[in-house]
C-alpha atoms as a PDB file:
ATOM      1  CA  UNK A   1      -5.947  16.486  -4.262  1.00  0.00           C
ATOM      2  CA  UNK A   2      -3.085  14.191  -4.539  1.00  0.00           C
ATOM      3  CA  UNK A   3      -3.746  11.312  -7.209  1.00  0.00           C
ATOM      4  CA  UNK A   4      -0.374  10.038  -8.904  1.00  0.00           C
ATOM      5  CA  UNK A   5       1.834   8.956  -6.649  1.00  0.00           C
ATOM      6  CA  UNK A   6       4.911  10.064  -8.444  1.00  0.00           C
ATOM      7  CA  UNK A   7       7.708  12.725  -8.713  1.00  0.00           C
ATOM      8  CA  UNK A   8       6.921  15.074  -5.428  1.00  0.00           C
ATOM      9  CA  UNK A   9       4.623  12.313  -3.683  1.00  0.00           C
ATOM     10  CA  UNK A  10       6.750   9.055  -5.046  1.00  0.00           C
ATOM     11  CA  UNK A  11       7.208   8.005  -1.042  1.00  0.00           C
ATOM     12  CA  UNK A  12       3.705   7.804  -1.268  1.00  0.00           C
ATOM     13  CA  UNK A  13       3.799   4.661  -3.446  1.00  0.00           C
ATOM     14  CA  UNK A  14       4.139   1.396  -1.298  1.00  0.00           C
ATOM     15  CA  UNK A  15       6.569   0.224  -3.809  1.00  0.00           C
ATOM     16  CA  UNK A  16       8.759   3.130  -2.491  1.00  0.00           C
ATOM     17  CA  UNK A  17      12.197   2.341  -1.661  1.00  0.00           C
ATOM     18  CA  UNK A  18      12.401   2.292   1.734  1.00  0.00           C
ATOM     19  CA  UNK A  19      12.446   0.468   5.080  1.00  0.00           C
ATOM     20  CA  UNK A  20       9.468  -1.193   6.498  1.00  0.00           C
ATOM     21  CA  UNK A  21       8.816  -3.773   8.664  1.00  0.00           C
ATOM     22  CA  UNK A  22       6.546  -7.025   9.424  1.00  0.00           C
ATOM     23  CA  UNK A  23       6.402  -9.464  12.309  1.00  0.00           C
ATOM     24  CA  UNK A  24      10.721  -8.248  13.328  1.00  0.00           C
ATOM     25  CA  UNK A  25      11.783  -8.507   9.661  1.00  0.00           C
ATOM     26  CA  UNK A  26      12.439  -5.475   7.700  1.00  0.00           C
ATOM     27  CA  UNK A  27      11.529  -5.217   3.835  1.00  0.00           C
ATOM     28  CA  UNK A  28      12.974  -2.847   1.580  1.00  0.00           C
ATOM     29  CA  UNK A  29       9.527  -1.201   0.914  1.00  0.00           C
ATOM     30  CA  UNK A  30       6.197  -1.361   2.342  1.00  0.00           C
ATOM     31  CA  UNK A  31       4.968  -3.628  -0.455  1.00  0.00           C
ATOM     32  CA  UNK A  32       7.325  -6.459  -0.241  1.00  0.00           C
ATOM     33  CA  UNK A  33       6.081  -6.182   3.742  1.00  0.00           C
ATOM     34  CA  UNK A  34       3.214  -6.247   2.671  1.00  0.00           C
ATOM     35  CA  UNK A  35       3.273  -9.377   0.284  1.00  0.00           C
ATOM     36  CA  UNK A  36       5.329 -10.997   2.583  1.00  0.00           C
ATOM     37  CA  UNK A  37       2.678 -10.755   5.405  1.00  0.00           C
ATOM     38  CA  UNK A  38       0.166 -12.828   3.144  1.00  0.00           C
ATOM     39  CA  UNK A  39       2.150 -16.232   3.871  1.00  0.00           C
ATOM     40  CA  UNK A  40       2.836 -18.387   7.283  1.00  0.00           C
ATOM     41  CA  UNK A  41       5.513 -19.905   6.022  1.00  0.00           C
ATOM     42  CA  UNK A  42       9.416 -18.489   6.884  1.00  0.00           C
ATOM     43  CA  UNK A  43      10.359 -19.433   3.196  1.00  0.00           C
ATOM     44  CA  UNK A  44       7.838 -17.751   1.484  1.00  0.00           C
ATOM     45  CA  UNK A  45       7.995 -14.536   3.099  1.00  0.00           C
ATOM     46  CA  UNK A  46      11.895 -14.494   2.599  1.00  0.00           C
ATOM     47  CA  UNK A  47      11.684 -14.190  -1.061  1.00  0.00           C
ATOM     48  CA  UNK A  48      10.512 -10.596  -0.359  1.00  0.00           C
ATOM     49  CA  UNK A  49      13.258  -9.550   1.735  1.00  0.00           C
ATOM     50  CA  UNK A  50      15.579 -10.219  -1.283  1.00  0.00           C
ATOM     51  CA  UNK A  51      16.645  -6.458  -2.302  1.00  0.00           C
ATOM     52  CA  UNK A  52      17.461  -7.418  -5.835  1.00  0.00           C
ATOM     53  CA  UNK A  53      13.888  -8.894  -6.516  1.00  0.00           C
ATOM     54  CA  UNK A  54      12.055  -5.823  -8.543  1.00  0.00           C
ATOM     55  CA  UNK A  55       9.019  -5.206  -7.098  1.00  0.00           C
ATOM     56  CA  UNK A  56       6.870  -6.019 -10.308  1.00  0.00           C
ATOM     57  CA  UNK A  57       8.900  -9.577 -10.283  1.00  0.00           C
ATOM     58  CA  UNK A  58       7.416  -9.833  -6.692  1.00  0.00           C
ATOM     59  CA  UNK A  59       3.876  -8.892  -6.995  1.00  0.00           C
ATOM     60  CA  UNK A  60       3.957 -12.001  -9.782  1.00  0.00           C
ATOM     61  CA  UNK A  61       5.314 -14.111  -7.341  1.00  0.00           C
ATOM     62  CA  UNK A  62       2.744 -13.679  -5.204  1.00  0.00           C
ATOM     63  CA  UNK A  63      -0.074 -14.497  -7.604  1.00  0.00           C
ATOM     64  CA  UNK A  64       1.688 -18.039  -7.602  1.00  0.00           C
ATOM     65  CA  UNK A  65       1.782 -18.901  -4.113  1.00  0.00           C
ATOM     66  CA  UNK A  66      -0.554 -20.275  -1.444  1.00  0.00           C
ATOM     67  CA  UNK A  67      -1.673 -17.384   0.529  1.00  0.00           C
ATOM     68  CA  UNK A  68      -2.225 -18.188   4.738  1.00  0.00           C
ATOM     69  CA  UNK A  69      -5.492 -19.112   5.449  1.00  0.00           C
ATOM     70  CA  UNK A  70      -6.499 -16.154   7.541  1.00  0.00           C
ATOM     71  CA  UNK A  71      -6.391 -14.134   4.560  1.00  0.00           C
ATOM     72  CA  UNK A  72      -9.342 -11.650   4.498  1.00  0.00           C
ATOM     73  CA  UNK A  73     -10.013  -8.048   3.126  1.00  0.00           C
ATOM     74  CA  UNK A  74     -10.168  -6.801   6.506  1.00  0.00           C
ATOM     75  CA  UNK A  75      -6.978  -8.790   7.516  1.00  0.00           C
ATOM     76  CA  UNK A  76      -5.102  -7.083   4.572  1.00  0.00           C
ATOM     77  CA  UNK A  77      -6.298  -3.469   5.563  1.00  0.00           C
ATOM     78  CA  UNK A  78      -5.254  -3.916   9.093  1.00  0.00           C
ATOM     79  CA  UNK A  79      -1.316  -5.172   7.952  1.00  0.00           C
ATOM     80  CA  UNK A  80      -1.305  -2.328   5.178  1.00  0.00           C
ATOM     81  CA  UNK A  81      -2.230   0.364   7.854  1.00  0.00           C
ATOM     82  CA  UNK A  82       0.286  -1.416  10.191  1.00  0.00           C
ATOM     83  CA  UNK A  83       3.138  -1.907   7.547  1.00  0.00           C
ATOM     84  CA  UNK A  84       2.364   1.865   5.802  1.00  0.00           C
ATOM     85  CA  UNK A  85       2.546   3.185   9.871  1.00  0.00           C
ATOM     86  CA  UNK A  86       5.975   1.921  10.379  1.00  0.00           C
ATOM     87  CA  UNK A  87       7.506   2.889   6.943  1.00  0.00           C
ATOM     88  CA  UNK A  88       6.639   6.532   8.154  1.00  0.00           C
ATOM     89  CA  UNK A  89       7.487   5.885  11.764  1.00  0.00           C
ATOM     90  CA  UNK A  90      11.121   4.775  10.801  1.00  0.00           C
ATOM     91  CA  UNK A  91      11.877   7.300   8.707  1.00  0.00           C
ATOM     92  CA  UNK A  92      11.706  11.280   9.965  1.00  0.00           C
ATOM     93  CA  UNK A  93      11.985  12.413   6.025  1.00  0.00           C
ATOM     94  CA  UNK A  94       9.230  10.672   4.961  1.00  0.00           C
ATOM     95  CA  UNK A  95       7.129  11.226   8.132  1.00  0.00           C
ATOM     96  CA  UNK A  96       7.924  14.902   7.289  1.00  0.00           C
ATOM     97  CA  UNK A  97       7.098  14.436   3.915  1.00  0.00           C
ATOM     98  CA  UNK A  98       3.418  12.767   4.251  1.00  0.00           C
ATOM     99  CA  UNK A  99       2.941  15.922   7.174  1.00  0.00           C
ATOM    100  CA  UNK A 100       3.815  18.403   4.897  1.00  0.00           C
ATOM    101  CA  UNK A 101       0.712  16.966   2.197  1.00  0.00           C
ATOM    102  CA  UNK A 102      -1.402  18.737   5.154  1.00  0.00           C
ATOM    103  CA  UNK A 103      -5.036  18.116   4.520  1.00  0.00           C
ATOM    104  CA  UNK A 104      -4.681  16.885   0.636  1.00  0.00           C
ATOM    105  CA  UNK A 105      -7.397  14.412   0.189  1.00  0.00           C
ATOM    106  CA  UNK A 106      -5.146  11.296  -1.231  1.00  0.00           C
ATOM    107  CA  UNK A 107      -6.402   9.037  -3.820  1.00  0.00           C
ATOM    108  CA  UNK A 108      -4.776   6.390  -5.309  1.00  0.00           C
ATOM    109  CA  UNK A 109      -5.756   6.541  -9.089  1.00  0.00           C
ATOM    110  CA  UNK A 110      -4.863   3.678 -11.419  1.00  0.00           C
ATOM    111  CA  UNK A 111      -5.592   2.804 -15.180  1.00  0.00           C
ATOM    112  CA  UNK A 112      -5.083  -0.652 -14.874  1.00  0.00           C
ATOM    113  CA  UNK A 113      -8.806  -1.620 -13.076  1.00  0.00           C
ATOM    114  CA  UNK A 114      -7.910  -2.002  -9.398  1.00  0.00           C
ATOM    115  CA  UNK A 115     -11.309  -0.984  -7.821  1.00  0.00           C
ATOM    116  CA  UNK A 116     -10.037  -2.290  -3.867  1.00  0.00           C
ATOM    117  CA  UNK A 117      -6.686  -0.255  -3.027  1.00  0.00           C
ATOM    118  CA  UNK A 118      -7.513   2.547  -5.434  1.00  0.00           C
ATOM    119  CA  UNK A 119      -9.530   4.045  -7.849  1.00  0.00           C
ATOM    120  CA  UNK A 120      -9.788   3.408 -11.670  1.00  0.00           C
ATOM    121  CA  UNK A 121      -9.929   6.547 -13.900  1.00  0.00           C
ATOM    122  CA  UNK A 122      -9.793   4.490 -17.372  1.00  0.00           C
ATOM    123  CA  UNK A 123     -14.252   4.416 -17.509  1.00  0.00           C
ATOM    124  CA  UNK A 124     -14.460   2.294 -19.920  1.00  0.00           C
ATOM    125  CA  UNK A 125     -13.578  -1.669 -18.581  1.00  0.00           C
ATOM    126  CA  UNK A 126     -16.806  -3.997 -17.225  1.00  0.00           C
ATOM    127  CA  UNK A 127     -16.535  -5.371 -14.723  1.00  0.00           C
ATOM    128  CA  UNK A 128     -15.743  -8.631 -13.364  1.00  0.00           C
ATOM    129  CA  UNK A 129     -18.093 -10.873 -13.289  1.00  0.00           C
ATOM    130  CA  UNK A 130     -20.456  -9.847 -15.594  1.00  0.00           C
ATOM    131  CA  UNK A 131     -21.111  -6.284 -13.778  1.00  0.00           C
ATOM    132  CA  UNK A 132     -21.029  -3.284 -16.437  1.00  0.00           C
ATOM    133  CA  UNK A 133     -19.222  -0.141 -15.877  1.00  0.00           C
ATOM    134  CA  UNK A 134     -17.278  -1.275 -13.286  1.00  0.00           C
ATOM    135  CA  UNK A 135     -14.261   1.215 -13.257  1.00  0.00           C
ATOM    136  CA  UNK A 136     -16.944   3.665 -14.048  1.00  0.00           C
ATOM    137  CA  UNK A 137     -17.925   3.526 -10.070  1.00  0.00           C
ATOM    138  CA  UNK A 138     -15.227   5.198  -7.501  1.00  0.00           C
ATOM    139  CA  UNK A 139     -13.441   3.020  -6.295  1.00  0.00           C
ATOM    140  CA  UNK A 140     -12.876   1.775  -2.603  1.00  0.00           C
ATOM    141  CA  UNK A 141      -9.264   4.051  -2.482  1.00  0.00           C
ATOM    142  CA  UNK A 142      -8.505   2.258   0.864  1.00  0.00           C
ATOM    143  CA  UNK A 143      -4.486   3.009   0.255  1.00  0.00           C
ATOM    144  CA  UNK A 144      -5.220   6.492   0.009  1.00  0.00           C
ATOM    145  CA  UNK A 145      -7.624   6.203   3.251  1.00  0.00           C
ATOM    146  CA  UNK A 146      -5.119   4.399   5.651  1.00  0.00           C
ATOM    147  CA  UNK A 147      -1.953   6.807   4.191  1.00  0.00           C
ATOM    148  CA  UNK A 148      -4.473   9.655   4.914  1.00  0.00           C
ATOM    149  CA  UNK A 149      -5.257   7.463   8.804  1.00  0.00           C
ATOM    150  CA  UNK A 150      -1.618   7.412   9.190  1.00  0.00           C
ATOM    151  CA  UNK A 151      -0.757  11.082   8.545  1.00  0.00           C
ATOM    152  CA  UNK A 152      -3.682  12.410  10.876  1.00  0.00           C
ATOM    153  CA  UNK A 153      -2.332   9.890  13.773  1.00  0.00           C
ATOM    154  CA  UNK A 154       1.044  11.140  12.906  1.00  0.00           C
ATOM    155  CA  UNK A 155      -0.031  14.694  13.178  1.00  0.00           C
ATOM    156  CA  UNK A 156      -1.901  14.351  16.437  1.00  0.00           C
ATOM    157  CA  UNK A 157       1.498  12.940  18.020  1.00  0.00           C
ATOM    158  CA  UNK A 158       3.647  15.524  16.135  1.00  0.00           C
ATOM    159  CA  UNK A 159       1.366  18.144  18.227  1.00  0.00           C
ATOM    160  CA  UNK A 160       1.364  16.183  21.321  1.00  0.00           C
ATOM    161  CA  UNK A 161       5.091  16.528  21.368  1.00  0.00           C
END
């Protein structure tokens, strides 16, 4: 099981310096594609092309600003699975990379609460509003679903070739 995305599976960490792309613009990692997709307008989504903005500057960024109104869950799981497809589409090292992690069931533990995209490991925080043990329930692990989605598509086509 793959649960820390660092040192040999780093690339699997949307923050990952790489090239990804949303709606014809490329990003400089699947996560500033992915915050930039949460806006209609032009201006806000260029802030995230801008390769000298550290990601962790970015994510605050995005706390401040209107998101579009189509924003949903489902919406973001659809653009994350689309964003996290292309960053392994564009590049043949990483494709080979996420390939090579076989049949690793991936999960995206975190200590710092995030019950949607991953899974909490601290047990001890309640919950938001007012629920007890929150981070003491899995989490949804959604990243680690769609990067799982995406390496299964990609090995279908790899043996289709």
């Amino acid at each position: 099981m793959i649960t820390q995305f660092k040192g040999k599976y780093d690339f699997l960490d949307p923050a990952y310096y790489c090239l990804a792309e949303y709606d014809g613009v490329i990003y400089n990692s699947a996560e500033a594609a992915f915050l930039a997709s949460q806006y209609d307008t032009p201006y806000f989504r260029s802030m995230f092309r801008n390769s000298s903005l550290p990601i962790w500057r970015a994510r605050e960024l995005s706390k401040r600003l209107q998101k579009r109104r189509d924003w949903t869950p489902e919406l973001s799981l659809d653009l994350t699975r689309q964003i996290t497809l292309d960053k392994f589409c564009r590049s043949p090292n990483l494709r080979s990379l996420l390939l090579a992690t076989r049949h690793e069931l991936i999960v995206a533990e975190n200590n710092w609460h995030e019950q949607f995209w991953g899974r909490c490991i601290c047990n001890i925080r309640p919950g938001k509003y007012g629920r007890k043990d929150a981070c003491l329930v899995p989490g949804s692990n959604h990243l680690g679903k769609i990067l799982m989605s995406v390496r299964d598509r990609l090995t279908v086509e790899a043996q289709a070739a």
